[in-house]
Protein backbone atom coordinates (compact mmCIF):
# COMPACT_ATOMS: atom_id res chain seq x y z
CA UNK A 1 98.13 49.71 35.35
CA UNK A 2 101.95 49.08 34.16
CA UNK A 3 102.03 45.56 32.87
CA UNK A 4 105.54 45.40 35.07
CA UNK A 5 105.55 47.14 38.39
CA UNK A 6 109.49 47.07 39.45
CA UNK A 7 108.91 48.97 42.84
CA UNK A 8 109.47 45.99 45.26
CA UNK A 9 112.51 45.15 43.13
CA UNK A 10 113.59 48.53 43.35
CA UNK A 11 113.20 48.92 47.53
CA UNK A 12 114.64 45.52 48.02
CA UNK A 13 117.90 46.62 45.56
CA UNK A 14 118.10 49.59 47.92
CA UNK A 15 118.65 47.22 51.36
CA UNK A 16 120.98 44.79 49.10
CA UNK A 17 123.13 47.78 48.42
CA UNK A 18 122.91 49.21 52.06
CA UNK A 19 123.93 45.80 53.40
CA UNK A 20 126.66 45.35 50.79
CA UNK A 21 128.42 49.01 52.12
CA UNK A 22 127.94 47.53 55.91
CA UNK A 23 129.70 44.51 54.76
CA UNK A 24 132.03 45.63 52.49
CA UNK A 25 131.17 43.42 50.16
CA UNK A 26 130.81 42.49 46.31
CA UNK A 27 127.28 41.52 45.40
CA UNK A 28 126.67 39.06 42.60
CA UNK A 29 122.89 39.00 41.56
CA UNK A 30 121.91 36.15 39.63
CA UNK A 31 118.00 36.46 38.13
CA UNK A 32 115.87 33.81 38.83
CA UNK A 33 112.11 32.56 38.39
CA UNK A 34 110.51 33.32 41.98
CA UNK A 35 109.36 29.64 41.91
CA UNK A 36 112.86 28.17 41.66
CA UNK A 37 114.53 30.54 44.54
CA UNK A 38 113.88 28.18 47.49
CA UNK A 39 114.79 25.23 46.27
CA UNK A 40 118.21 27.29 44.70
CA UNK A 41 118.79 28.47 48.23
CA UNK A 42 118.33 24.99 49.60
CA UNK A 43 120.84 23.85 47.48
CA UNK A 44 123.45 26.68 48.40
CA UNK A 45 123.79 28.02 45.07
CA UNK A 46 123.39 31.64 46.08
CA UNK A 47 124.14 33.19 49.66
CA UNK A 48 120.75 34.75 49.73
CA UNK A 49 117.60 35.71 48.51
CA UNK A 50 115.64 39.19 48.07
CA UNK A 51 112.29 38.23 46.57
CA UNK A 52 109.51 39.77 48.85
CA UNK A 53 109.41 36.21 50.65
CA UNK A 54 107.00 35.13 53.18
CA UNK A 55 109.12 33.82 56.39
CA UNK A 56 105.92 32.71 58.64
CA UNK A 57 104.84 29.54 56.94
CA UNK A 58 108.20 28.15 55.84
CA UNK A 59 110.18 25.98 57.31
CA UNK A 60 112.79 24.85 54.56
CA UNK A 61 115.13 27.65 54.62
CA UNK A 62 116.42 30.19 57.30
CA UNK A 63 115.28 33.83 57.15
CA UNK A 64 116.61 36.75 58.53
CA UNK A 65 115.16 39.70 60.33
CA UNK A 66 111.23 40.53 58.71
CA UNK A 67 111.61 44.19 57.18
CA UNK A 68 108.08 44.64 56.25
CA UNK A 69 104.18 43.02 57.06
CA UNK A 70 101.62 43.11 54.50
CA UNK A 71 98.02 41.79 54.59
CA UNK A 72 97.58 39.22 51.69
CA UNK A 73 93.76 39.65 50.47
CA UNK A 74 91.90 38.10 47.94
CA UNK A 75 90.45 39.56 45.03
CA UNK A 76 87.86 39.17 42.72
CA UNK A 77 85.89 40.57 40.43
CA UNK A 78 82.48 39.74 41.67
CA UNK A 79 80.51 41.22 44.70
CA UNK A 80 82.98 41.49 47.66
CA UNK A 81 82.88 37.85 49.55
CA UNK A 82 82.19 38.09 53.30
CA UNK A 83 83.40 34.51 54.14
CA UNK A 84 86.40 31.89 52.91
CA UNK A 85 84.19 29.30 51.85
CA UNK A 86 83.47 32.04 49.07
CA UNK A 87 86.34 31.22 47.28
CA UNK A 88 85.90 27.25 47.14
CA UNK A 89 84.39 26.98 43.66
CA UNK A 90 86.66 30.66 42.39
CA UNK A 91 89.13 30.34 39.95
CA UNK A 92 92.18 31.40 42.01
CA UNK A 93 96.31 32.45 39.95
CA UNK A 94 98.60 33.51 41.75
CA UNK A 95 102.32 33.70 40.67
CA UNK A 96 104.29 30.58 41.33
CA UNK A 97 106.82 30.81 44.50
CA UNK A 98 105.19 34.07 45.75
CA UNK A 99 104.14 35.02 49.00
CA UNK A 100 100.57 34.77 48.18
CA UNK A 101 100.66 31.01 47.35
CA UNK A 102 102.65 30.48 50.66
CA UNK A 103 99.74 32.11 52.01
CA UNK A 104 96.89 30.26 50.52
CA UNK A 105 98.72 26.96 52.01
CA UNK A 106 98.55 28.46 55.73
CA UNK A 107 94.86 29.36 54.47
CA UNK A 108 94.03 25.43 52.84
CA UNK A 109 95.37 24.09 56.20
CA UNK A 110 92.11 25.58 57.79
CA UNK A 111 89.96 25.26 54.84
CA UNK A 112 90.85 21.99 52.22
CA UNK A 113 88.48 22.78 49.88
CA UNK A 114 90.31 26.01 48.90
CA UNK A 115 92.18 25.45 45.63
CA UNK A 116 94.17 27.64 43.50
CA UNK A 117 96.84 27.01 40.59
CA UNK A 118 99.89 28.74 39.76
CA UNK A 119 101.49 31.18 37.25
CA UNK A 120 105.05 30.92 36.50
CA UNK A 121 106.80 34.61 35.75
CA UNK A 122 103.96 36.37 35.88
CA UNK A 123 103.42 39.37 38.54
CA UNK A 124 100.77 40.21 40.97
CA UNK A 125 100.28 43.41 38.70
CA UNK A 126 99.56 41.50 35.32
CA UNK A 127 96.97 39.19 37.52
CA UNK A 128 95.12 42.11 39.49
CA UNK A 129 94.99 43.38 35.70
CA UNK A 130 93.27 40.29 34.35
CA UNK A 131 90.97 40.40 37.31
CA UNK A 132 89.84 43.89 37.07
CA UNK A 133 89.40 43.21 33.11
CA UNK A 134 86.98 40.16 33.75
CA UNK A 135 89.75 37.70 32.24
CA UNK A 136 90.10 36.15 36.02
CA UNK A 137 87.62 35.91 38.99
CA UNK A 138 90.12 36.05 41.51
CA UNK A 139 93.63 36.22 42.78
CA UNK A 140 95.14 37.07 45.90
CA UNK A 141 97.66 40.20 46.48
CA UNK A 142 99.27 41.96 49.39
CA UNK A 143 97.61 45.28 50.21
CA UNK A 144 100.63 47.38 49.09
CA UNK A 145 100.26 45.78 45.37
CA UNK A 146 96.46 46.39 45.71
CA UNK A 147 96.59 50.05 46.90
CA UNK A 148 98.64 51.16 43.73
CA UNK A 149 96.11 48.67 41.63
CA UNK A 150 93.33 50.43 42.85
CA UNK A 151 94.61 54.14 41.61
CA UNK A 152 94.49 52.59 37.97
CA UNK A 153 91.55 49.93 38.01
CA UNK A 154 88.94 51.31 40.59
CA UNK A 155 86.47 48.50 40.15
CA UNK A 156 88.94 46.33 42.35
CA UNK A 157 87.79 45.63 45.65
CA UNK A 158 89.48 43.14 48.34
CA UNK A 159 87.11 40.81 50.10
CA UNK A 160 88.86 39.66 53.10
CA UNK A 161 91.95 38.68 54.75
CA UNK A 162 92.88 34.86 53.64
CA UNK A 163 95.90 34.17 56.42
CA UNK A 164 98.01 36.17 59.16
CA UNK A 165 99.64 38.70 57.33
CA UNK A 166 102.90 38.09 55.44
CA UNK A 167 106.37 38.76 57.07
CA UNK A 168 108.76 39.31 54.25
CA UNK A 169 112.33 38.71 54.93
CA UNK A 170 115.34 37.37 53.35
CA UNK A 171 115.65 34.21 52.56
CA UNK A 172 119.09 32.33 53.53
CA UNK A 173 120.15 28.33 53.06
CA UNK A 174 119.61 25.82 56.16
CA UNK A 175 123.59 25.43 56.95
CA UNK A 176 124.60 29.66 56.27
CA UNK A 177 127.28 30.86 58.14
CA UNK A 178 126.46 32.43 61.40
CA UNK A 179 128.03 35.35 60.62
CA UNK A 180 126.29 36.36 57.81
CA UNK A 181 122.82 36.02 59.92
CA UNK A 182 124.42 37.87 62.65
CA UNK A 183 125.19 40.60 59.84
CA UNK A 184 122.19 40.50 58.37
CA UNK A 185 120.38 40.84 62.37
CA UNK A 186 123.00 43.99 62.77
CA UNK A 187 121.84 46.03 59.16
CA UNK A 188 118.48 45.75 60.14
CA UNK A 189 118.50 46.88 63.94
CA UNK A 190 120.99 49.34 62.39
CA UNK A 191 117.87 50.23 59.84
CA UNK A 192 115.08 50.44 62.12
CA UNK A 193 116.84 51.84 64.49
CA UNK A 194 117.96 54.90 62.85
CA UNK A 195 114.75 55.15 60.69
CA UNK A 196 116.56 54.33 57.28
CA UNK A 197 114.23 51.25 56.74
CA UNK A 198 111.11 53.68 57.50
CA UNK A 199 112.19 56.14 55.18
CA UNK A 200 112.78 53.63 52.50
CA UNK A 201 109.31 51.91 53.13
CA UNK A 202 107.81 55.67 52.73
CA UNK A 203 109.48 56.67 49.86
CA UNK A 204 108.73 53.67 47.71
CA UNK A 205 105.24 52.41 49.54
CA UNK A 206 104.07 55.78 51.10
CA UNK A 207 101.90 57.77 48.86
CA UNK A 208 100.36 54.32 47.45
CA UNK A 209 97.10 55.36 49.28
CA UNK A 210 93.99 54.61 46.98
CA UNK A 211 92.23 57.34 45.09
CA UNK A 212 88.19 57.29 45.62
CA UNK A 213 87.03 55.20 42.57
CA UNK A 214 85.65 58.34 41.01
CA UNK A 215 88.86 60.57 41.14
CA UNK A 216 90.45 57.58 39.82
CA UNK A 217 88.47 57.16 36.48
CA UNK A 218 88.47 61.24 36.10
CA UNK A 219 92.42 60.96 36.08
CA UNK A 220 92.83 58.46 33.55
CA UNK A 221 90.04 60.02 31.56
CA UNK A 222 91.74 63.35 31.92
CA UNK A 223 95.06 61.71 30.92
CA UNK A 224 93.29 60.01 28.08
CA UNK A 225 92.10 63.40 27.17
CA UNK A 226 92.94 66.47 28.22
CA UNK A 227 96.50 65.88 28.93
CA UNK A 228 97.73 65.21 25.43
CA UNK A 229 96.22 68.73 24.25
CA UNK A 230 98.33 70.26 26.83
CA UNK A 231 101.38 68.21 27.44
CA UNK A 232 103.68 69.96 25.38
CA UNK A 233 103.98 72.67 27.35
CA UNK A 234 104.92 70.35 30.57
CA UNK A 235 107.72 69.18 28.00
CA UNK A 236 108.60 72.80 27.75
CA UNK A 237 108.75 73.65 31.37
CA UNK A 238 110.63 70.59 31.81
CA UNK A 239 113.73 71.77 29.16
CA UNK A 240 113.95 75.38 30.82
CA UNK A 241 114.16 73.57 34.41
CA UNK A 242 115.94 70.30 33.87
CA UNK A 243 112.97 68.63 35.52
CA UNK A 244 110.35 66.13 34.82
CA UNK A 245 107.31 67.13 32.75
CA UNK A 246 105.52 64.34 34.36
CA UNK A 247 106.37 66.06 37.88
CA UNK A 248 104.87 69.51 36.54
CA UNK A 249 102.18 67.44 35.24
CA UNK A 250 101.41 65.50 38.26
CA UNK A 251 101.20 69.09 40.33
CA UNK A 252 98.89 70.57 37.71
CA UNK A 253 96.49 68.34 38.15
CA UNK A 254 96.69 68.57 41.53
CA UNK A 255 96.12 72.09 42.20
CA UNK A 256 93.59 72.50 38.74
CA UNK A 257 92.74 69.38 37.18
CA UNK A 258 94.26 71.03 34.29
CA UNK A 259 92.19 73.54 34.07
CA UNK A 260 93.59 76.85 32.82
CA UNK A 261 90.90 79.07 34.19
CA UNK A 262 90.83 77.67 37.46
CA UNK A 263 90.11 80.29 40.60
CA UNK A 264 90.35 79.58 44.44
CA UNK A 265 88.71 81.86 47.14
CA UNK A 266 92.08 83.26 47.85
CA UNK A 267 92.54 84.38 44.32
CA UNK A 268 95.11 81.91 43.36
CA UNK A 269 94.40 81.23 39.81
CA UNK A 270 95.83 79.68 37.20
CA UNK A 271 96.43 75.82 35.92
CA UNK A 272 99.51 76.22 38.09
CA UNK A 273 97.55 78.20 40.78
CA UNK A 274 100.03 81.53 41.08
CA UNK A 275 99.17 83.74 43.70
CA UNK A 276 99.43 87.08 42.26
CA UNK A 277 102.93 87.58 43.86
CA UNK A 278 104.18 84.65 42.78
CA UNK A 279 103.26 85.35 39.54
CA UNK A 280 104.99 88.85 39.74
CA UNK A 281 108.38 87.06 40.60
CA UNK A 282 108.24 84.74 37.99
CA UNK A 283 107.45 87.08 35.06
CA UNK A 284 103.82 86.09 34.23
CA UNK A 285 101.33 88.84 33.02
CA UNK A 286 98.27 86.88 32.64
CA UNK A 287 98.14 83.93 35.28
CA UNK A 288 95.34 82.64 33.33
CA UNK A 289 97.22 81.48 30.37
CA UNK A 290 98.34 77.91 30.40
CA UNK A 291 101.95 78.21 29.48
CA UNK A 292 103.21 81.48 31.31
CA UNK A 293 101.15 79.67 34.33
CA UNK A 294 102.76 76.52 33.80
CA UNK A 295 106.38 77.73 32.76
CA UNK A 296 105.94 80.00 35.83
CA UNK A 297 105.02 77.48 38.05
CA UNK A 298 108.04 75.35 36.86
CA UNK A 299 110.22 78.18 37.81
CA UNK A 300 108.99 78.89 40.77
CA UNK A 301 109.16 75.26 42.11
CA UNK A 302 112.84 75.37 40.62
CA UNK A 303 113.85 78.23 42.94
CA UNK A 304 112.14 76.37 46.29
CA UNK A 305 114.64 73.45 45.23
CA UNK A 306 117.78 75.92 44.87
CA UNK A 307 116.55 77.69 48.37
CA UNK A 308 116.94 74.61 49.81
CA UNK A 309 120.54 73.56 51.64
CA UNK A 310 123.12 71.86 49.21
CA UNK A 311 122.93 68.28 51.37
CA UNK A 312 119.34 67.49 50.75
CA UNK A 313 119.62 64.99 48.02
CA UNK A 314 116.66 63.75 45.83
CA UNK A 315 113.53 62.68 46.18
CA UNK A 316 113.32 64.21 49.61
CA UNK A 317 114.74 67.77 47.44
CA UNK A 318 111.48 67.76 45.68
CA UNK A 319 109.14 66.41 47.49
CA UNK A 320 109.92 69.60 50.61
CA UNK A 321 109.96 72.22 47.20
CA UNK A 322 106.64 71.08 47.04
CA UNK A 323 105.58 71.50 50.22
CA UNK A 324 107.23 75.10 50.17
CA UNK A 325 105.15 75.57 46.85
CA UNK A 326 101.71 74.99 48.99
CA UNK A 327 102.22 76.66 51.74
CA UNK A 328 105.56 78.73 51.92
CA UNK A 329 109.38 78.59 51.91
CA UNK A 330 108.52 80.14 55.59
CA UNK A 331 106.58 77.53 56.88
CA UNK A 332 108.35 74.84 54.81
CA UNK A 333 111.62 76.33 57.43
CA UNK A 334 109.20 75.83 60.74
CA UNK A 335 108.51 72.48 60.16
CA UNK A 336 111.61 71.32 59.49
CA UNK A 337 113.04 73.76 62.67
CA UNK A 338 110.25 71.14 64.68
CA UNK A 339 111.27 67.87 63.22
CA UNK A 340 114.77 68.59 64.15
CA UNK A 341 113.77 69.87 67.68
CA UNK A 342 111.87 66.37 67.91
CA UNK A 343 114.76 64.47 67.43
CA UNK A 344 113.96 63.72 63.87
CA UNK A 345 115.40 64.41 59.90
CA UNK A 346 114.91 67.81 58.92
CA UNK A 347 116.44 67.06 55.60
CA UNK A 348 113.91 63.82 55.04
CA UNK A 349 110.63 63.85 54.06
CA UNK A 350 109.16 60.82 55.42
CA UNK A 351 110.12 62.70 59.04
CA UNK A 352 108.54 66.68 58.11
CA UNK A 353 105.42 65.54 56.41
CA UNK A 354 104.72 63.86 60.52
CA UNK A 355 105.10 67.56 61.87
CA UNK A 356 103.87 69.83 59.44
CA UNK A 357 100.38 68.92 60.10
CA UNK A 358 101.24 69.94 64.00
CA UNK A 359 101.73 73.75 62.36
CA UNK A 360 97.87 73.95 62.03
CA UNK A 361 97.70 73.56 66.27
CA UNK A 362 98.82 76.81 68.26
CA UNK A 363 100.79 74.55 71.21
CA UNK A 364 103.30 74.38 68.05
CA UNK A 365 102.94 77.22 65.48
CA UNK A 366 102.71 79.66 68.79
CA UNK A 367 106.60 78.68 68.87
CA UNK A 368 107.52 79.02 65.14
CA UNK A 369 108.66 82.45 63.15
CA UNK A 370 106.32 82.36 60.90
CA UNK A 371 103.07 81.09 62.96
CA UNK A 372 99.83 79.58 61.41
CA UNK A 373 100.33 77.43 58.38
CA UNK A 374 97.84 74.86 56.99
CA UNK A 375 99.99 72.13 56.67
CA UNK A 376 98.17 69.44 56.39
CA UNK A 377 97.26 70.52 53.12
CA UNK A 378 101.48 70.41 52.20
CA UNK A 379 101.42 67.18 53.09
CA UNK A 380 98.52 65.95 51.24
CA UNK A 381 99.22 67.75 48.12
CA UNK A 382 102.80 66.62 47.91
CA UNK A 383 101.49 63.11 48.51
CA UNK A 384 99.03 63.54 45.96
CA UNK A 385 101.70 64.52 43.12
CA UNK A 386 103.72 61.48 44.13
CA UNK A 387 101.05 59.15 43.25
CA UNK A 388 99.72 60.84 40.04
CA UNK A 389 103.69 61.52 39.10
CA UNK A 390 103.99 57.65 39.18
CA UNK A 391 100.43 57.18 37.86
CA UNK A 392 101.81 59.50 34.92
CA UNK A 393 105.23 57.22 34.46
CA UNK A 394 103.24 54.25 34.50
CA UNK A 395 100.24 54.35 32.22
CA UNK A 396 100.29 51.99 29.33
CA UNK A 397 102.91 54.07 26.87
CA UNK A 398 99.63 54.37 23.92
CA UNK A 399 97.89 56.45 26.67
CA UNK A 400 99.98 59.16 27.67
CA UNK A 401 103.04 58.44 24.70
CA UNK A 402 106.45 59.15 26.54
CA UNK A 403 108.86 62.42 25.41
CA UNK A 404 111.95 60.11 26.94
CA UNK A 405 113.20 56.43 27.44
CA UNK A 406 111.56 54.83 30.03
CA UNK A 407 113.97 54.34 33.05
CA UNK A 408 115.43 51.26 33.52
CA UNK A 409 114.48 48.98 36.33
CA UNK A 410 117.36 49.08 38.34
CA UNK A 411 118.01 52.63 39.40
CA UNK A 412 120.87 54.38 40.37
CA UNK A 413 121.46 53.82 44.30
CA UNK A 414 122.20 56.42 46.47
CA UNK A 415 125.51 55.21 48.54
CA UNK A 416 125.46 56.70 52.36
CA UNK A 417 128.48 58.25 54.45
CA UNK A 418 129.99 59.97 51.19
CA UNK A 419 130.75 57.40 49.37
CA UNK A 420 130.54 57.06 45.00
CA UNK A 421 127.60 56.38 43.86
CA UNK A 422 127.24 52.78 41.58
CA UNK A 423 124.74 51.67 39.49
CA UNK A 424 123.06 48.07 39.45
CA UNK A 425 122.11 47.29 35.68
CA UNK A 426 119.81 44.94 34.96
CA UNK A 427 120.82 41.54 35.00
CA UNK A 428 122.55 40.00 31.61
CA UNK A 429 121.67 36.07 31.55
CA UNK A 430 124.37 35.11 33.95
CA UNK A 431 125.31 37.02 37.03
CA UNK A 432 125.80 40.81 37.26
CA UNK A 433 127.85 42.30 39.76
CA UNK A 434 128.61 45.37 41.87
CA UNK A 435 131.92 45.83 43.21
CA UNK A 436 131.81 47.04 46.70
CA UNK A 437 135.17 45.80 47.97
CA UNK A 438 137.33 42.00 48.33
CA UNK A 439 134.60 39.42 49.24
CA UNK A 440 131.42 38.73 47.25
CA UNK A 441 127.86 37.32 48.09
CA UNK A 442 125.90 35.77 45.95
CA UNK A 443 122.53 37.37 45.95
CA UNK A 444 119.27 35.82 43.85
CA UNK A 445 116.87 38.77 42.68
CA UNK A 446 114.04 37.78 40.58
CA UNK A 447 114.29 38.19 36.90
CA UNK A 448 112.61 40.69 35.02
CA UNK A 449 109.87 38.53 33.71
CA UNK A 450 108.22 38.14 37.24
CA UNK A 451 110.10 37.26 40.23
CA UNK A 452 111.05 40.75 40.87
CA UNK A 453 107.04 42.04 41.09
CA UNK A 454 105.56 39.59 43.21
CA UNK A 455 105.52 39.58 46.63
């Protein structure tokens, strides 16, 4: 598991920066300890926060529209608890200010002899760590931070539910303007309504489905393992495509476990398993040879991404390559011809991957140019990439060593309607700003050390 996990911090960056263009606004972010936000807001030193906070349960600030609901569950590492009074004698962390504490003081209003203490700057990553290592017996953690947990220590297991389920929202001071909560009510009917905020939620939270305990432990092993015999020649494919070798990786592993003589009942073979046209395309003579099956697979999933029209923009570019990589440019076409008949994104992801499936059922694929197509497979196996692609960026770096600089935390944001696109740096030990236009909001997002990975 990554000792920081900067993927809330990362979706929550993405609605700061949507809401900033709707505003027309500069946005100041000033880090701060989670456990020092509410009492910062109450004292109007920032507009607003963005830290994952729970809005049911507390009454000292205002809080805007809830953009997301997440179970918070305990965990521990002993035999899965059936009943709260379970967790009476546990030793209980959870991080300081975070959702999950707000959440254990709904839960010690039903049940006083729950008690827990408190970690300052530490995430719900580092603790779900601890607890999966023995070094804890229990801590409590939304089931988004458990799913991805789960993928890299399968021995976790949640025991039960320990309060209604967390509605995160911004976090805004007692006497705020009423325009800016009017604003802030307007970007996120704007968001649902238009299925920008579902498309966000998928693209960070999505794929974060657990892997079965076993096929957890055999990819780490295999990673451990296998992969370093091989990875060069991921690093090569990467160079001649401009790609990611953990991407090539990710979809090796996928459709072989890395194995080089690997053979389906359709006689697609290969590490990269090539059909044999496919492999005639891309120049490989022996589809059973790691790199020409790799490199060729690299190539080929390189010329699904060029096939594809100009105004798709990344991830969504990829992730439908890889769908036209399972089952066909063709069918790749139908589904997106239904999503857009349906009223939905052809060019997004997060809408095809609903319809493909429906190209499996003859009331659809009856209707379609190039019929019968398996897609629930696409969907699955481009899921499945996305997880072990992150799985791959995130192992500890002694694992599975890195060929380039880890990416910083705060990613380049894609701008919408055409705009340029800025980037939000991390935070220097003042304020860091992104100049949108004239006016400015003071935004608190939680430093690196731990506000930003609790929620």
């Amino acid at each position: 598991m990554p000792a920081e996990n900067s993927v809330d911090s990362e979706f929550e960056l993405q609605l700061v920066n949507l809401f900033a263009e709707q505003m027309h606004v500069k946005i100041k972010l000033m880090p701060l300890p989670l456990d020092q936000v509410m009492k910062s807001i109450v004292t109007n030193q920032a507009h607003f926060a963005t830290s994952g906070l729970r809005s049911n349960g507390s009454e000292s600030v205002r809080f805007g529209p809830s953009y997301q609901t997440v179970a918070e569950q305990a965990v521990c590492n002993s035999a899965p608890l059936r009943r709260m009074e379970g967790l009476f004698k546990k030793n209980i962390a959870v991080m300081a200010g975070s959702a999950q504490e707000t959440a254990l003081h709904e839960a010690q209003k039903k049940f006083p002899a729950l008690h827990w203490h408190t970690r300052p700057n530490q995430s719900a990553a580092k603790l779900l760590k601890e607890v999966a290592e023995g070094k804890l017996e229990c801590t409590v953690a939304n089931e988004e931070q458990l799913s991805l947990a789960r993928n890299y220590h399968p021995n976790l297991d949640s025991t039960i539910d320990i309060a209604t389920p967390s509605n995160l929202a911004w976090a805004f001071a007692p006497d705020t303007a009423a325009d800016l909560l009017t604003e802030a009510e307007k970007f996120f009917t704007l968001i649902k309504q238009d299925g920008t905020l579902r498309r966000l939620l998928d693209h960070y939270y999505g794929h974060n489905k657990q892997l079965e305990s076993d096929d957890a432990v055999a990819f780490i092993t295999k990673a451990r393992t296998v992969l370093p015999h091989i990875r060069r020649l991921f690093e090569e494919a990467a160079t001649l495509t401009g790609m990611e070798w953990q991407l090539f990786a990710a979809l090796a592993y996928q459709e072989s476990h890395w194995d080089p003589l690997a053979t389906s009942p359709t006689k697609v073979r290969g590490m990269m398993m090539l059909t044999e046209d496919t492999a005639d395309r891309m120049g490989v003579t022996n589809r059973l040879d790691a790199r020409q099956s790799i490199i060729g697979g690299a190539k080929y999933l390189l010329m699904l991404k060029e096939q594809l029209p100009l105004r798709i923009k990344e991830p969504d570019r990829t992730w439908l390559a890889l769908a036209a990589y399972n089952q066909g440019y063709g069918h790749l076409e139908d589904a997106r011809v239904l999503t857009q008949q349906q009223g939905n994104n052809p060019d997004k992801w997060a809408d095809v991957k609903k319809v493909m499936p429906l190209l499996a059922q003859p009331l659809y694929f009856e209707q379609t140019k190039y019929g019968y197509a398996r897609g629930g497979e696409a969907v699955n196996l481009v899921e499945m990439v996305r997880m072990h692609h992150d799985m791959l960026n995130n192992l500890p770096l002694g694992t599975v060593p890195r060929l380039l600089t880890p990416a910083q935390d705060y990613k380049l944001l894609e701008k919408r309607k055409g705009k340029d696109e800025a980037q939000l740096r991390p935070p220097s030990n003042a304020i860091n700003g992104l100049s949108v236009s004239g006016k400015s909001l003071s935004v608190y997002h939680p430093t690196r050390e731990g506000a930003q990975h609790a929620r």
